[in-house]
Protein backbone atom coordinates (compact mmCIF):
# COMPACT_ATOMS: atom_id res chain seq x y z
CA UNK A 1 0.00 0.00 0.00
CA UNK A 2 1.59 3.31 -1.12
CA UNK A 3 1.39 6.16 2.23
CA UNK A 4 1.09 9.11 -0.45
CA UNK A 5 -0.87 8.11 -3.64
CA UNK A 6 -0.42 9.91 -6.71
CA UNK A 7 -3.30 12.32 -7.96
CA UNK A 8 -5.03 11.82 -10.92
CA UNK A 9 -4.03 14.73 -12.38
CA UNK A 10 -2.85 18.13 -11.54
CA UNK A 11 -6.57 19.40 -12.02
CA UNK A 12 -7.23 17.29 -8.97
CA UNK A 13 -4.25 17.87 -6.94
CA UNK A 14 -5.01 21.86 -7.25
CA UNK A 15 -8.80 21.94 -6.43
CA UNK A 16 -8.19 19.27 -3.44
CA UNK A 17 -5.40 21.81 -1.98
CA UNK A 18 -8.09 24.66 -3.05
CA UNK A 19 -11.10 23.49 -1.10
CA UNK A 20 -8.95 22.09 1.60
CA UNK A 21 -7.37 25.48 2.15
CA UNK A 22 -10.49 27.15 1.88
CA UNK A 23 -12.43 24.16 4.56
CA UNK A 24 -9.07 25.01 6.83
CA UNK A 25 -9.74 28.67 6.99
CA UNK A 26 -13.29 28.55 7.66
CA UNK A 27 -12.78 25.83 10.16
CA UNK A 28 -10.28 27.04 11.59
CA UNK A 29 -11.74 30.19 12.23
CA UNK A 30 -14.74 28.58 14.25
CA UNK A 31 -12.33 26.59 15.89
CA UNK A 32 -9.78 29.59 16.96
CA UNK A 33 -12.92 31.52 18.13
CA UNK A 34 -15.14 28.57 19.43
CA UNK A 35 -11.74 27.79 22.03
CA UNK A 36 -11.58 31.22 23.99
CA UNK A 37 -15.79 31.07 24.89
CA UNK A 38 -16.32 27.31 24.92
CA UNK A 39 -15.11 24.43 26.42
CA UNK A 40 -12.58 22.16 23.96
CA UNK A 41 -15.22 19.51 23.57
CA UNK A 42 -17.54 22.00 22.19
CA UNK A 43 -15.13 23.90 20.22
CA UNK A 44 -13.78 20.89 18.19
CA UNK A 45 -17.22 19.27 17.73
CA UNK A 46 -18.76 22.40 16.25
CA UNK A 47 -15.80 22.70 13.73
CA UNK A 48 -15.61 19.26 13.14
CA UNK A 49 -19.08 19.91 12.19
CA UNK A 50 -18.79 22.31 9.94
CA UNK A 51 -15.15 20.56 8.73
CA UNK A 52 -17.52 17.52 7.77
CA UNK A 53 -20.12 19.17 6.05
CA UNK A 54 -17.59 21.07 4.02
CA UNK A 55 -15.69 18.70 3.24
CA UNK A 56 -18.04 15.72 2.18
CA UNK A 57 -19.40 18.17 -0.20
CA UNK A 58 -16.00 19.83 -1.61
CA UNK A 59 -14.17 16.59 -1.80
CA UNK A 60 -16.90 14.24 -3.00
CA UNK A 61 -18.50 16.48 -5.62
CA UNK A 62 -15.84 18.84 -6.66
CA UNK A 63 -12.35 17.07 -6.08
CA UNK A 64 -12.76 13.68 -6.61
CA UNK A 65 -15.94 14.23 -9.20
CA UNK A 66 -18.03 11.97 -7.78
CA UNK A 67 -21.95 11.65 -9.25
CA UNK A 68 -23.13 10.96 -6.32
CA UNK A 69 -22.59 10.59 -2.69
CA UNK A 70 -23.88 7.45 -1.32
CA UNK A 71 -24.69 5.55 2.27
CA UNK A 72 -21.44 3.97 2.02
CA UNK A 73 -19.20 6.95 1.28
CA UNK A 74 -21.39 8.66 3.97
CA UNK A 75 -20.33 6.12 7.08
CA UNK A 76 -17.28 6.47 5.85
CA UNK A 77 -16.73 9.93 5.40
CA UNK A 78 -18.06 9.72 8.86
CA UNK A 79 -15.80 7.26 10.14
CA UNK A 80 -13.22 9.46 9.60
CA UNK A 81 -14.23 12.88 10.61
CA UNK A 82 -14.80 11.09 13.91
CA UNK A 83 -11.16 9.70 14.05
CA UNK A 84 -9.99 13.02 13.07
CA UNK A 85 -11.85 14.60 15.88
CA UNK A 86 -10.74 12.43 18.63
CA UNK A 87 -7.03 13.21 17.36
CA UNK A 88 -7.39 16.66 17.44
CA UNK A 89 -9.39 16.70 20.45
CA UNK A 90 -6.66 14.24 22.26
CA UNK A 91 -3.59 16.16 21.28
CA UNK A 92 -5.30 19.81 21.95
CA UNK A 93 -6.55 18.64 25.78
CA UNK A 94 -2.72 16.80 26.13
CA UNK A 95 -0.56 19.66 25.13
CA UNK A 96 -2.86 21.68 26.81
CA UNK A 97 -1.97 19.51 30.13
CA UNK A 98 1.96 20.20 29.01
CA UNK A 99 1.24 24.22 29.05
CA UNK A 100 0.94 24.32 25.69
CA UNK A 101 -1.64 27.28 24.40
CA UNK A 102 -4.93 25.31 23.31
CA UNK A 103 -5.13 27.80 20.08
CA UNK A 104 -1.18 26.90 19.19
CA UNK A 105 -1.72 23.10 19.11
CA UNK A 106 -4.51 23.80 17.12
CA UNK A 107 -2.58 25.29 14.38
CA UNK A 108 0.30 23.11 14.51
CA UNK A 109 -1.87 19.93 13.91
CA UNK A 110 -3.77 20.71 11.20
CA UNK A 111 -1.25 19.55 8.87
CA UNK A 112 -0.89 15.95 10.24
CA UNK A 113 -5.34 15.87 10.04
CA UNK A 114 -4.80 17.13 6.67
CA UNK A 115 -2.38 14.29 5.88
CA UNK A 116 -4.58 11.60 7.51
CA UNK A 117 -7.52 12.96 5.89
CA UNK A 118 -6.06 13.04 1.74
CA UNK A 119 -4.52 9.63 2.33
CA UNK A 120 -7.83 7.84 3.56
CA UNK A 121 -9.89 10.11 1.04
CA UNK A 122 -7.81 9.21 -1.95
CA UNK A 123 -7.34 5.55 -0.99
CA UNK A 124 -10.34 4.32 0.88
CA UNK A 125 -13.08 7.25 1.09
CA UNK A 126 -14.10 8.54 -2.54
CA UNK A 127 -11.55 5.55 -4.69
């Protein structure tokens, strides 16, 4: 099994680092915002949230061209917005613990979801 698949095509590699820059920021903003008012449970469910519903959309319909979206490709979509919310929750409550700022962690982890997420989308999620 290859760890970084190759893309299709150019056209694909640009509008998957297009929508996922553009899911970041918005996320990312709710997230940054969400963490001074609410508790860090709250904050990275409600941006998983709205990381998920951006995302299934961007990356089934407009990266990866897909038709339709299905039941299947909906679990597992699912399956791993939940696995990337536990990680981000995990590492943002343990570096907390460590005296690391909650908002700092944040930022520095996004590219390691981002990784997890293109591998298992390319490979598993929308093949």
């Amino acid at each position: 099994m290859k760890l970084i698949p190759r893309l299709k095509s150019k056209g694909e590699k640009r509008l998957f680092l297009m929508y996922g820059i553009l899911n970041f920021f918005i996320t990312n903003i709710i997230l940054q915002f969400s963490l001074l008012i609410l508790p860090t449970l709250i904050a990275t469910v409600l941006s998983q949230i709205i990381n998920f519903s951006l995302g299934y959309y961007f990356y089934g319909k407009k990266v990866f061209k897909l038709n339709k979206l299905n039941n299947n490709i909906f679990r597992k979509y699912l399956l791993l917005a939940g696995i990337l919310w536990i990680c981000n929750f995990g590492l943002i409550e343990s570096f907390f613990y460590f005296g690391v700022s909650k908002n700092l962690t944040a930022i520095l982890i996004i590219p390691l979801l981002v990784l997890i997420s293109f591998i298992s989308q390319k490979n598993y999620i929308f093949k």
